[in-house]
Each structure stands twice: as C-alpha cells, then as structure tokens.
C-alpha atoms as a PDB file:
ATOM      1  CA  UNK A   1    -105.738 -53.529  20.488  1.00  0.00           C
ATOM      2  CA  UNK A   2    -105.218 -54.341  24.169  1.00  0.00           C
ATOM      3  CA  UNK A   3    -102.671 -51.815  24.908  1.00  0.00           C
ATOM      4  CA  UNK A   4    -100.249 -49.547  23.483  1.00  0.00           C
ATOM      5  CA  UNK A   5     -96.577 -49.149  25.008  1.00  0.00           C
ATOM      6  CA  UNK A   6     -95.652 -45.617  25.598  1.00  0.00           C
ATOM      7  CA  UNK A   7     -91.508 -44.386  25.547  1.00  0.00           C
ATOM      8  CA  UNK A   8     -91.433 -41.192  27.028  1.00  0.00           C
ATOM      9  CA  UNK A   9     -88.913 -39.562  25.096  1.00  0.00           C
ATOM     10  CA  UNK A  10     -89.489 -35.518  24.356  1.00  0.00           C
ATOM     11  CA  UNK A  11     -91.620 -34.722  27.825  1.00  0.00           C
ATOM     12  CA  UNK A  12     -94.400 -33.556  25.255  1.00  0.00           C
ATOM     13  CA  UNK A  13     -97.902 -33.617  25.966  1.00  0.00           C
ATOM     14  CA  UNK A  14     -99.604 -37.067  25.429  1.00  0.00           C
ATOM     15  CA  UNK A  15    -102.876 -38.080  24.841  1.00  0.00           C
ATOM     16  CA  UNK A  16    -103.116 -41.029  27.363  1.00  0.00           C
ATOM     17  CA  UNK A  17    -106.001 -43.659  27.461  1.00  0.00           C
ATOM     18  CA  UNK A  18    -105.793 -45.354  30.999  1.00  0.00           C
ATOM     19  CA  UNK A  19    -107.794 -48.614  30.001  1.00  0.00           C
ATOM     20  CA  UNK A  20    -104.852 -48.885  26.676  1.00  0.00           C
ATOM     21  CA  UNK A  21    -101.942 -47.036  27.461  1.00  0.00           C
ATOM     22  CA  UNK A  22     -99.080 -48.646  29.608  1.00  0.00           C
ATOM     23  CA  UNK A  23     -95.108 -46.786  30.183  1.00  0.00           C
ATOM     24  CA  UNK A  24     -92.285 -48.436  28.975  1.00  0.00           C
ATOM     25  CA  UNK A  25     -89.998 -47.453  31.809  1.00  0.00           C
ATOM     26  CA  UNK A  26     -93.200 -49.137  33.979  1.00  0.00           C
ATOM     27  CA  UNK A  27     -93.655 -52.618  32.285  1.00  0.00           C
ATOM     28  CA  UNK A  28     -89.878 -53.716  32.395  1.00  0.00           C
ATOM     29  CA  UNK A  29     -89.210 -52.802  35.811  1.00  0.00           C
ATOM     30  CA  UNK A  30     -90.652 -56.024  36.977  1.00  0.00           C
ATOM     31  CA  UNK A  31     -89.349 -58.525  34.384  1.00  0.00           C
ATOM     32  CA  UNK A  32     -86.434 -60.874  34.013  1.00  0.00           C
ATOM     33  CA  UNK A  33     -83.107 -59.683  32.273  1.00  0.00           C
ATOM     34  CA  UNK A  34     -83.178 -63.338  30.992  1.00  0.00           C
ATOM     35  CA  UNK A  35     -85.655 -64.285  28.307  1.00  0.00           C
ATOM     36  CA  UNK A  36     -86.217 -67.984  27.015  1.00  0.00           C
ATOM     37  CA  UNK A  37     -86.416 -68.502  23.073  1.00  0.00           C
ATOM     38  CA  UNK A  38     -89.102 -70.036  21.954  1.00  0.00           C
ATOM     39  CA  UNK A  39     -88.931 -72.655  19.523  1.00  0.00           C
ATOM     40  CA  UNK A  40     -90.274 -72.754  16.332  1.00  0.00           C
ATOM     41  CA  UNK A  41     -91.250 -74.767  13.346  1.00  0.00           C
ATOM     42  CA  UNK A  42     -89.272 -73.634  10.230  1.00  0.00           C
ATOM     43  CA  UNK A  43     -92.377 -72.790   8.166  1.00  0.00           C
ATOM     44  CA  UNK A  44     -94.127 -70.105  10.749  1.00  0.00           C
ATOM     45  CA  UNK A  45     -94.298 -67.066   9.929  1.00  0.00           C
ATOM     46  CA  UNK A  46     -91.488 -64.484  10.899  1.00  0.00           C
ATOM     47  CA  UNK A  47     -92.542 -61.598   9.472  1.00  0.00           C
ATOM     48  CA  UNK A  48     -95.255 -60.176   6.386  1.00  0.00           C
ATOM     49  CA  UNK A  49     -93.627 -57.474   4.594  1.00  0.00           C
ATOM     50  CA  UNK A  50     -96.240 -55.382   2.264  1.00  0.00           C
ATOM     51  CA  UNK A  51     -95.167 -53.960  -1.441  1.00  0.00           C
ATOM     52  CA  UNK A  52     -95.546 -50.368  -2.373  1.00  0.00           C
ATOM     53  CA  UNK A  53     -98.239 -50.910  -4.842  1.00  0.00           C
ATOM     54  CA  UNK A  54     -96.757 -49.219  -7.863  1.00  0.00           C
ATOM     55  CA  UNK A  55     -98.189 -51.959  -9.902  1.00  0.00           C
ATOM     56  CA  UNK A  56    -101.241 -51.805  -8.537  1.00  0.00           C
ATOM     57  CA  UNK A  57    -103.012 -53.013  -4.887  1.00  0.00           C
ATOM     58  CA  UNK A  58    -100.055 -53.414  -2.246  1.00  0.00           C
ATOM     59  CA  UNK A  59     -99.693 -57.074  -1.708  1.00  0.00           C
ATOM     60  CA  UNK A  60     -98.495 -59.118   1.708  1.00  0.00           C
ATOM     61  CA  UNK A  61     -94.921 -61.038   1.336  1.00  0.00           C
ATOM     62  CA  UNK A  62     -95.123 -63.670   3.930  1.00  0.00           C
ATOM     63  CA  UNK A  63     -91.347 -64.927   4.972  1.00  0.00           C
ATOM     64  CA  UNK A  64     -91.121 -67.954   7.073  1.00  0.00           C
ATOM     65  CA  UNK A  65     -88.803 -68.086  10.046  1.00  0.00           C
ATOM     66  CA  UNK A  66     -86.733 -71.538   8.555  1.00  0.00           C
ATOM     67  CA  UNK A  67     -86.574 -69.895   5.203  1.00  0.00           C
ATOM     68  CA  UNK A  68     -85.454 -66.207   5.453  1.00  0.00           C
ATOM     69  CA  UNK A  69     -82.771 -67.167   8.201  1.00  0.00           C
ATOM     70  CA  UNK A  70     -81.353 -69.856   6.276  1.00  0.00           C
ATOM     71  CA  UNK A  71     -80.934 -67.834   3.171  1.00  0.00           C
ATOM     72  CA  UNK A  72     -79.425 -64.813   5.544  1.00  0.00           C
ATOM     73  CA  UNK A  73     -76.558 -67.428   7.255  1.00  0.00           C
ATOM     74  CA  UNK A  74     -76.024 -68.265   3.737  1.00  0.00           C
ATOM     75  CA  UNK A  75     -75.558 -64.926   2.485  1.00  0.00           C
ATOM     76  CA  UNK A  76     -73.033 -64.516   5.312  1.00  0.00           C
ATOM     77  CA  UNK A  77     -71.137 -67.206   4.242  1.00  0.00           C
ATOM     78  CA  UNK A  78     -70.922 -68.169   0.971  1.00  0.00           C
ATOM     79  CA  UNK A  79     -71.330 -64.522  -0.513  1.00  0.00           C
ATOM     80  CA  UNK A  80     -69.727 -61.783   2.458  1.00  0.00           C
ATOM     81  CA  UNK A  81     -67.383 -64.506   3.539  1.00  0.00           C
ATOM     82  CA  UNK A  82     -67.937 -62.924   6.898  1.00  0.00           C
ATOM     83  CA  UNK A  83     -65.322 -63.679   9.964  1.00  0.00           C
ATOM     84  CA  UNK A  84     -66.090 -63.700  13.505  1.00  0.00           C
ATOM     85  CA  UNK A  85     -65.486 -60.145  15.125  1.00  0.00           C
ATOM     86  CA  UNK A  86     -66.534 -58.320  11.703  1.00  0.00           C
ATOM     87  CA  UNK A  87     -69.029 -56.004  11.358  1.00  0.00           C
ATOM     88  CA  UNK A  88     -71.608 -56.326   8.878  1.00  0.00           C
ATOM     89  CA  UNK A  89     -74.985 -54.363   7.635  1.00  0.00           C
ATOM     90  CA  UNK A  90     -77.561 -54.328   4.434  1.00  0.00           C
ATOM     91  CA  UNK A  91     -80.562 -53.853   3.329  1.00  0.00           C
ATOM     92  CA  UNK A  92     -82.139 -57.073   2.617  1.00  0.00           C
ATOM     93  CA  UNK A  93     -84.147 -57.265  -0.756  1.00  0.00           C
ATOM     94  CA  UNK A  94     -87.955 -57.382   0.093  1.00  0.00           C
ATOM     95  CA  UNK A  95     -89.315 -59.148  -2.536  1.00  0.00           C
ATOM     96  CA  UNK A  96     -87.574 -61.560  -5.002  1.00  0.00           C
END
C-alpha cells in the first residue's frame, strides 16, 4: 500500500503515518472538477465481489464491466420499465 486517504470527519485522534497517510481535503484541492472516462474493453474486470462462505471457503465473483452493465440497463428497461426523471434503487443480487 502506497498511501491511505484520510477524511477527517469526528476531529478524533488519528494515528498518522507521514510516508502513507495523505488528507482528503489536501489531495483534491489541486485537481480538475472535470475527469475524462476511460475506456474500456467489455470483458475487464469491474469489480470482484467475495461470498460469505457458509458453504465453505469464501470464493471471488469476478463481474466484467460489458457484462454487469448490460444486464443492469436491461433490468431498467425491460423489467422496472424505468422513465427519465424517476427515481430508482436495489440491491443487486451478488451471485447468480
């Protein structure tokens, strides 16, 4: 781990590291507002979520950007029937 982003959010004591630790409030003073996407194949990864276990060893679930996006502007289509201006939330199924 290079470094770890700090919020400061209570005022509580912290237990800083000044070769790791960096503030929030610190990094995006000096950035752009604007942020280029970056393109990407439709089979890299987007995210690896992990199973409880209950079955036995926890196991990785690797989604691939193309895949789980497609199948999420799907969902909002053909099964919500969702309209522009609506507002929509769910929790998406982890494994299936």
């Amino acid at each position: 781990m290079d470094s770890v982003v700090v919020i400061r959010r209570t005022g509580g004591d912290i237990d800083w590291n000044d070769g790791r630790d960096i503030w929030y409030h610190e990094a995006i003073a000096s950035v752009s507002d604007q942020c280029e996407p970056e393109w990407m194949d439709s089979e890299d990864p987007l995210f690896i979520l992990y199973t409880s276990g209950s079955t036995g060893k926890p196991k990785g679930v690797l989604h691939t950007t193309g895949g789980y996006l497609l199948q999420a502007a799907m969902s909002m289509k053909y099964v919500f029937d969702y309209r522009e201006g609506e507002t929509y939330g769910a929790q998406p199924t982890l494994v299936g």
